[in-house]
Protein backbone atom coordinates (compact mmCIF):
# COMPACT_ATOMS: atom_id res chain seq x y z
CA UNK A 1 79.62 -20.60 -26.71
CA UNK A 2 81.98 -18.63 -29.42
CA UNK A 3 84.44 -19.77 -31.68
CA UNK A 4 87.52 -19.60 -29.45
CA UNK A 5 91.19 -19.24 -30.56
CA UNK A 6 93.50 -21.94 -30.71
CA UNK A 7 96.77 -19.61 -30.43
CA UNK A 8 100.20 -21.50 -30.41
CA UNK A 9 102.32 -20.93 -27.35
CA UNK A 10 104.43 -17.69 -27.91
CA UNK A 11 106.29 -15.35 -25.59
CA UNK A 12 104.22 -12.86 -24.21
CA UNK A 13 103.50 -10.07 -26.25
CA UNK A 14 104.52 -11.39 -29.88
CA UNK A 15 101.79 -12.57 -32.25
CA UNK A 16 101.59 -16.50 -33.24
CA UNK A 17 104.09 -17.20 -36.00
CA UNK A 18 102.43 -18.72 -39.52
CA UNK A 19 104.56 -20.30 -41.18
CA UNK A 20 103.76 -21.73 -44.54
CA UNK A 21 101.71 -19.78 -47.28
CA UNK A 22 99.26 -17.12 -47.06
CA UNK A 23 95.51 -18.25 -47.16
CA UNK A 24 94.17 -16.81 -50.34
CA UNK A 25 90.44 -14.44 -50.53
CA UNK A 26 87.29 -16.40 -50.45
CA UNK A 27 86.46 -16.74 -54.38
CA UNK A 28 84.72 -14.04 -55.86
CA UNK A 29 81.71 -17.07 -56.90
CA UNK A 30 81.12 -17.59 -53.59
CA UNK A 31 77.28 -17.11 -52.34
CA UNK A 32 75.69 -14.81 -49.93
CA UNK A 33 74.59 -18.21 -47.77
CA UNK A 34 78.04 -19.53 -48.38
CA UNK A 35 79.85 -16.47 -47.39
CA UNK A 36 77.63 -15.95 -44.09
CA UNK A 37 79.33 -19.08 -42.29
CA UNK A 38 82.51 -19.29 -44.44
CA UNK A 39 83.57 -15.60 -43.15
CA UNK A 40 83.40 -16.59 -39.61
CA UNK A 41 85.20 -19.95 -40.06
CA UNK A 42 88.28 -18.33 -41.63
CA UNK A 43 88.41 -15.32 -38.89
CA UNK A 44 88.62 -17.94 -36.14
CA UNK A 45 91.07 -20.04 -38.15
CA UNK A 46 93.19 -16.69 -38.74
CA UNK A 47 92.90 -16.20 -35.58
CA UNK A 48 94.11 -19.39 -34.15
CA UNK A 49 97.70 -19.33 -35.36
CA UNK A 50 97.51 -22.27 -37.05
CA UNK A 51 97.91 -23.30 -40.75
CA UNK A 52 96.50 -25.23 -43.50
CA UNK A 53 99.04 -28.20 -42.82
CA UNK A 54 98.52 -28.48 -38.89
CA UNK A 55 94.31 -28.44 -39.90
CA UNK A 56 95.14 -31.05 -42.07
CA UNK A 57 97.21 -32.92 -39.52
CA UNK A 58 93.92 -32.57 -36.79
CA UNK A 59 91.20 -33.31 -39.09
CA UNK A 60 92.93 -35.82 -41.24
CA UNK A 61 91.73 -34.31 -44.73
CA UNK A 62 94.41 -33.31 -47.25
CA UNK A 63 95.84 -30.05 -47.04
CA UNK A 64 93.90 -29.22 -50.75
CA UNK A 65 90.76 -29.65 -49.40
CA UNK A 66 91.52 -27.75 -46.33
CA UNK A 67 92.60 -24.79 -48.45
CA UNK A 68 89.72 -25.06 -50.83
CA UNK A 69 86.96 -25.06 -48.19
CA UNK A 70 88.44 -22.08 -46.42
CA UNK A 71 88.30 -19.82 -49.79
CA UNK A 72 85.05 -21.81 -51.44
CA UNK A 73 86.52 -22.65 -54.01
CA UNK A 74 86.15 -26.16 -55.67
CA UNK A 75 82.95 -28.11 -55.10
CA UNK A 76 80.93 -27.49 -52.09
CA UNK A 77 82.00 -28.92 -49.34
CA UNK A 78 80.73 -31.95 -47.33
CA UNK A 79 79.36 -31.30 -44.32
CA UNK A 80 81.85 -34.20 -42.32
CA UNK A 81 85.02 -32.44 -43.67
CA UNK A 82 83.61 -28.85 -42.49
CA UNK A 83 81.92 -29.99 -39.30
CA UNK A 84 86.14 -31.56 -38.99
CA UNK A 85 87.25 -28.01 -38.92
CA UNK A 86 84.65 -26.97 -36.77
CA UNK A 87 85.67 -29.24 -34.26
CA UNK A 88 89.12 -28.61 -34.28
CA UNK A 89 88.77 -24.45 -34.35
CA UNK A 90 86.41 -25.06 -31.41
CA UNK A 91 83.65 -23.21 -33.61
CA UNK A 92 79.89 -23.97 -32.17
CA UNK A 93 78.30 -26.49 -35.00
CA UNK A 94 74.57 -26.11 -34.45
CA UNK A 95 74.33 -22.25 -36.30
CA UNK A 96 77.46 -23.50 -38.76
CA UNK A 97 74.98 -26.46 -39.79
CA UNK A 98 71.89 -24.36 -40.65
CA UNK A 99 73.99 -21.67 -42.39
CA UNK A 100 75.87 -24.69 -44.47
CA UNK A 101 72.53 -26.59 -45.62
CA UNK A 102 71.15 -23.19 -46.61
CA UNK A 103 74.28 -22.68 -48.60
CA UNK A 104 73.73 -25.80 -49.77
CA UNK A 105 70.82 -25.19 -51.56
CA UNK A 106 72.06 -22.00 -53.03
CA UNK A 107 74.81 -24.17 -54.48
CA UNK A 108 72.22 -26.44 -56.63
CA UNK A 109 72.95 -29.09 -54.24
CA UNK A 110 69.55 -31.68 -53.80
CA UNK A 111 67.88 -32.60 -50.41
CA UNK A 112 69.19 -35.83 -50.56
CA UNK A 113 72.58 -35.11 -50.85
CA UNK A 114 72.68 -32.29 -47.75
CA UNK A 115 70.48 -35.43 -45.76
CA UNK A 116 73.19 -37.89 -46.88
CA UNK A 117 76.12 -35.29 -45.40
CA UNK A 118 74.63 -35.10 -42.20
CA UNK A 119 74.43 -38.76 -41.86
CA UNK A 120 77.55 -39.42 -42.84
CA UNK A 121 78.59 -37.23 -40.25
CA UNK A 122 76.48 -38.76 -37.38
CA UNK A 123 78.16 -42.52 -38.27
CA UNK A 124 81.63 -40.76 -38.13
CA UNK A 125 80.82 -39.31 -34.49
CA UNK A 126 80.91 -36.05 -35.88
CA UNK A 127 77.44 -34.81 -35.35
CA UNK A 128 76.88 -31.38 -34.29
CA UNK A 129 77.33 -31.34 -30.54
CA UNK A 130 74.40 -29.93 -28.28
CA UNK A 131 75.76 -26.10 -27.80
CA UNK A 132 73.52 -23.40 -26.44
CA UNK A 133 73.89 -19.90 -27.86
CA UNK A 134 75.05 -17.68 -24.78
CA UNK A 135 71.98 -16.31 -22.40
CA UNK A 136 72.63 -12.92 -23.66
CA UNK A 137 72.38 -13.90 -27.15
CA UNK A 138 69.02 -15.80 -26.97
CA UNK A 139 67.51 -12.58 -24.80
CA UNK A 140 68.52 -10.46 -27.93
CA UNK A 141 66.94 -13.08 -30.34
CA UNK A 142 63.96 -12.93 -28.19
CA UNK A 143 64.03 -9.23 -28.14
CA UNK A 144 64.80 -8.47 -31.97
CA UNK A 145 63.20 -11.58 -33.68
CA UNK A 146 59.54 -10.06 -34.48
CA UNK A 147 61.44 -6.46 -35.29
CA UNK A 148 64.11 -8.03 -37.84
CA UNK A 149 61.16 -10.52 -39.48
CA UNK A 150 58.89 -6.89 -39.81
CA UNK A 151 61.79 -5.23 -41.55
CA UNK A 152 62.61 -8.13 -43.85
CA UNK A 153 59.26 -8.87 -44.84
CA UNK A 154 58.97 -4.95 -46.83
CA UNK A 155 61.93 -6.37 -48.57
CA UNK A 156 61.67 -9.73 -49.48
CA UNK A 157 58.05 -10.52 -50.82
CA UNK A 158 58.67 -14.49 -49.82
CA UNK A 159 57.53 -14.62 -46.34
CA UNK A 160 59.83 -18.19 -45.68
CA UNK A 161 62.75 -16.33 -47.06
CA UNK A 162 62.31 -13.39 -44.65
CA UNK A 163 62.14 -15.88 -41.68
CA UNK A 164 65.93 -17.48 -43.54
CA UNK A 165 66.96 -14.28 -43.17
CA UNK A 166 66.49 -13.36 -39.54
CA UNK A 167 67.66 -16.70 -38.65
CA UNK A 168 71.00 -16.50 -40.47
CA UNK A 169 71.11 -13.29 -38.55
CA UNK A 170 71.18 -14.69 -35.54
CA UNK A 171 73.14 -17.30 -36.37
CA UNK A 172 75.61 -15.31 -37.87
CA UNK A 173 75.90 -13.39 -34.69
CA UNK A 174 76.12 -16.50 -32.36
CA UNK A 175 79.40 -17.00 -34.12
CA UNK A 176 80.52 -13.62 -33.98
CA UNK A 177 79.04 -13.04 -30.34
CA UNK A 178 82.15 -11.97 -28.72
CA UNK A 179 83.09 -9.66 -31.41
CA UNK A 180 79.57 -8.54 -30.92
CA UNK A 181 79.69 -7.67 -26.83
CA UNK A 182 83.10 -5.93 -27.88
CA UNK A 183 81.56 -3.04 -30.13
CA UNK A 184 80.63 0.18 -29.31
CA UNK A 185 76.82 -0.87 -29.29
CA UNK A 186 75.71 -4.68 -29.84
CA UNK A 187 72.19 -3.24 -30.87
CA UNK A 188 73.87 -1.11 -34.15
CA UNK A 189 76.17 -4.86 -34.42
CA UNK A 190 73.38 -6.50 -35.20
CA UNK A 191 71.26 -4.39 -36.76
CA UNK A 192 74.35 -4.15 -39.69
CA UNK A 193 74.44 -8.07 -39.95
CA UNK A 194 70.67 -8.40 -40.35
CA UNK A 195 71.19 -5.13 -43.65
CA UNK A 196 73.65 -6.75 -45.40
CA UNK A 197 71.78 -10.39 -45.01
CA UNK A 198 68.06 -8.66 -46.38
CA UNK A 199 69.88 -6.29 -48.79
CA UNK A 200 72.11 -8.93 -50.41
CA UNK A 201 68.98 -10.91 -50.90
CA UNK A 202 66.84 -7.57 -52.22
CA UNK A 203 66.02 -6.86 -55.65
CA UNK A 204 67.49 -3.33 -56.80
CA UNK A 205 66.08 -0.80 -59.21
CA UNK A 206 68.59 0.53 -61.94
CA UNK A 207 71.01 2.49 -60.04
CA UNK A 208 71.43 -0.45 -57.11
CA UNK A 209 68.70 1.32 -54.61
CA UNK A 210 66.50 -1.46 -52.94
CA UNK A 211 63.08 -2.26 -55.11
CA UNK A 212 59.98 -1.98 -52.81
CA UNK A 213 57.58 -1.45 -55.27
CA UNK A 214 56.21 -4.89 -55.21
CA UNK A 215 55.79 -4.29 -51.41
CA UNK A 216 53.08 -1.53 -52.60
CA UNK A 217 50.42 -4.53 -53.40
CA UNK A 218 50.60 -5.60 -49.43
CA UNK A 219 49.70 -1.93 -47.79
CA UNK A 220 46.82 -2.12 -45.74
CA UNK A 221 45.36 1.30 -47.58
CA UNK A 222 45.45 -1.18 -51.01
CA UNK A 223 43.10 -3.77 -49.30
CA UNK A 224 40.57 -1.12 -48.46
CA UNK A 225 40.39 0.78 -51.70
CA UNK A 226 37.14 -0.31 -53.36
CA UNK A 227 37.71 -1.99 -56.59
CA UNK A 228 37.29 0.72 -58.73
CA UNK A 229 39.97 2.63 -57.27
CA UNK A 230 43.01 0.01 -57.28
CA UNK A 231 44.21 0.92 -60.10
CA UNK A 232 45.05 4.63 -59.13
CA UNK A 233 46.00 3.31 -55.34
CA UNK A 234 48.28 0.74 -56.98
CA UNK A 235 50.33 4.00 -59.29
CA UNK A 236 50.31 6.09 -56.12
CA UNK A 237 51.98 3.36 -53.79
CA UNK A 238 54.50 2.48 -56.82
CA UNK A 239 55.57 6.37 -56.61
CA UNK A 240 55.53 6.04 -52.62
CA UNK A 241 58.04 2.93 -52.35
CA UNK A 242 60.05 3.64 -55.28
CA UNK A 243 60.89 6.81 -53.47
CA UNK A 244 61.33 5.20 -50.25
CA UNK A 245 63.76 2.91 -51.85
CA UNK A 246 65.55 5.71 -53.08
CA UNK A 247 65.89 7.52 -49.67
CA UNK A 248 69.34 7.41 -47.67
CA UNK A 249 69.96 4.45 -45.33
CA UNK A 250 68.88 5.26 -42.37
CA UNK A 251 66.25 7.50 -43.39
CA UNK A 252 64.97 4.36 -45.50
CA UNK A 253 65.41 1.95 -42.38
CA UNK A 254 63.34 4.63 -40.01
CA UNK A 255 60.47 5.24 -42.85
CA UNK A 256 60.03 1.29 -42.78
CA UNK A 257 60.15 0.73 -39.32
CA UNK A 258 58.35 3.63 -38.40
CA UNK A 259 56.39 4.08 -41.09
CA UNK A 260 54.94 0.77 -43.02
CA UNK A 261 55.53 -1.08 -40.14
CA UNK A 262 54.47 1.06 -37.25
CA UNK A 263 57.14 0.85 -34.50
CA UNK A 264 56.58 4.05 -31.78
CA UNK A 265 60.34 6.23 -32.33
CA UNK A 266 61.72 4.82 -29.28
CA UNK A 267 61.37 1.22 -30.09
CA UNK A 268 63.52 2.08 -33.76
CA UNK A 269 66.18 3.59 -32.23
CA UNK A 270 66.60 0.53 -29.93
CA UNK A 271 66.00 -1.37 -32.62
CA UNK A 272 68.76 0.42 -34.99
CA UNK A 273 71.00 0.80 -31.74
CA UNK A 274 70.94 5.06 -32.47
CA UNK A 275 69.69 7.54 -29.78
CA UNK A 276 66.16 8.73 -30.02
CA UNK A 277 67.14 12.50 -31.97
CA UNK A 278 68.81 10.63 -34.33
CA UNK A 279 66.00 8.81 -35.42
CA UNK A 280 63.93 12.34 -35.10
CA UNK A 281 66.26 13.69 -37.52
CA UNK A 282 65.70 11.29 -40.00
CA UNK A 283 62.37 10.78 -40.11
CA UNK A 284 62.39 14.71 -40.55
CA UNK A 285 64.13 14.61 -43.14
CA UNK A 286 62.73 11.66 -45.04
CA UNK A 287 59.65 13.12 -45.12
CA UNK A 288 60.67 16.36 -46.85
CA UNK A 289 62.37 14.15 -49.25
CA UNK A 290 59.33 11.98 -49.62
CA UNK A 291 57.13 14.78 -50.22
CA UNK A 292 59.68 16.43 -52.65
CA UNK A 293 59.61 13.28 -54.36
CA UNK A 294 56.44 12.47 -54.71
CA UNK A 295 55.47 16.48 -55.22
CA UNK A 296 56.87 16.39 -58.23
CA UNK A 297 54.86 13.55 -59.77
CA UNK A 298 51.82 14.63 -58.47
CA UNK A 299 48.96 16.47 -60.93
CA UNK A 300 49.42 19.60 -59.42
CA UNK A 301 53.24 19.44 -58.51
CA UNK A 302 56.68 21.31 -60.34
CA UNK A 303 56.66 18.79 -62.83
């Protein structure tokens, strides 16, 4: 199930009138958990042709508070006045509630308090209702999990995190799952959702480049250096991932995919949702960049 319009009757052919005032932006503030479910909430609700006042009317919560949870601005939101909205914009709650606790955390808010929400909620009859993502969408979660966890992990040294990650992925895409099937390629659809949720979450070097360095101390060639030799292994794989960092997009998503994690070509391009030469090409060319890179830091390089 997807977040379905609620359109107002109009002749055929106009779009649904909106009377009232504009919604504002979400507030600059607003979190990278917060954002991932608040985004999709207010593209169904701009979708729906309706306004602040007639979500007020349905859900019984004062037009302020409508308005304020639909830009995130204000205090977080409860989850009995969002899972409201959800109802009434016919928006799946299961991925919504996961997204919202995370969120929830990011905003300083304590265990308790998310636990109390959802209670709250079930007393008022408003507890998340039993949806199923589509069957096409849990074959692609099956498909991608293990793929999206590999490429998350080079990222984001906190192995829990990673696993956040993938899941808000997914979950992200459940709500956006006809939008997905509608694009040119739902493999490249997803793929972008799962870079913005690891990059966003990615610590960057001085000129905003992703920071792999720390991913150096995990290699496999670090564990079997003797002792002795760590220390030079550990300055050689700080050059390596700095300068994989540093490479172009999808050059950098190949070289991890390919490279530290050891997916056969095919597999990344169905992963990235790009034909086969395209991922050729880039791994061609990240490796002349890589070894330009790294040439000239070497002993007996230009330098």
């Amino acid at each position: 199930m997807t977040p379905r319009s609620v359109l107002s009757e109009q002749p055929e052919g106009e779009p649904p009138s909106r009377p009232g005032r504009k919604l504002g932006p979400v507030a600059p503030e607003v979190g990278v958990a917060h954002r991932a479910w608040l985004e999709p909430v207010r593209d169904c609700f701009l979708a729906s042709g309706m306004t602040v006042g007639d979500l007020s009317e349905r859900t019984n919560y004062a037009k302020s508070k409508i308005s304020e949870l639909l830009r995130g601005t204000g205090l977080y939101p409860r989850w009995e006045i969002t899972c409201s909205v959800l109802v009434v914009l016919g928006i799946p709650t299961p991925p919504v509630l996961r997204l919202w606790a995370t969120a929830a955390v990011e905003a300083n808010k304590k265990r308790d308090w998310i636990d109390a929400q959802k209670a709250v909620a079930r007393k008022a009859a408003a507890d998340p209702r039993p949806d199923l993502p589509p069957v096409d969408h849990r074959g692609f979660t099956q498909l991608n999990g293990r793929r999206y966890t590999l490429y998350a992990r080079v990222f984001l040294a906190d192995a829990e995190q990673a696993e956040q990650v993938v899941t808000e992925t997914f979950d992200i895409l459940w709500l956006r799952w006809d939008e997905a099937l509608a694009s040119p390629d739902i493999r490249r659809y997803g793929w972008r959702v799962l870079r913005q949720s690891v990059m966003a979450r990615t610590p960057c070097t001085g000129d905003g480049r992703p920071d792999l360095r720390a991913a150096g101390f995990g290699t496999e060639v670090l564990s079997r250096t003797p002792p002795g030799g760590q220390l030079a292994q550990i300055e050689e794989s700080m050059r390596l991932f700095h300068a994989v960092g540093a490479l172009p997009d999808q050059q950098l998503d190949v070289a991890v995919l390919k490279h530290l994690r050891g997916l056969p070509d095919d597999v990344v391009a169905e992963v990235l949702g790009v034909p086969l030469a395209s991922v050729l090409h880039a791994d061609r060319y990240a490796r002349r960049r890589l070894a330009h890179i790294l040439d000239q830091h070497h002993p007996g390089g230009t330098q």
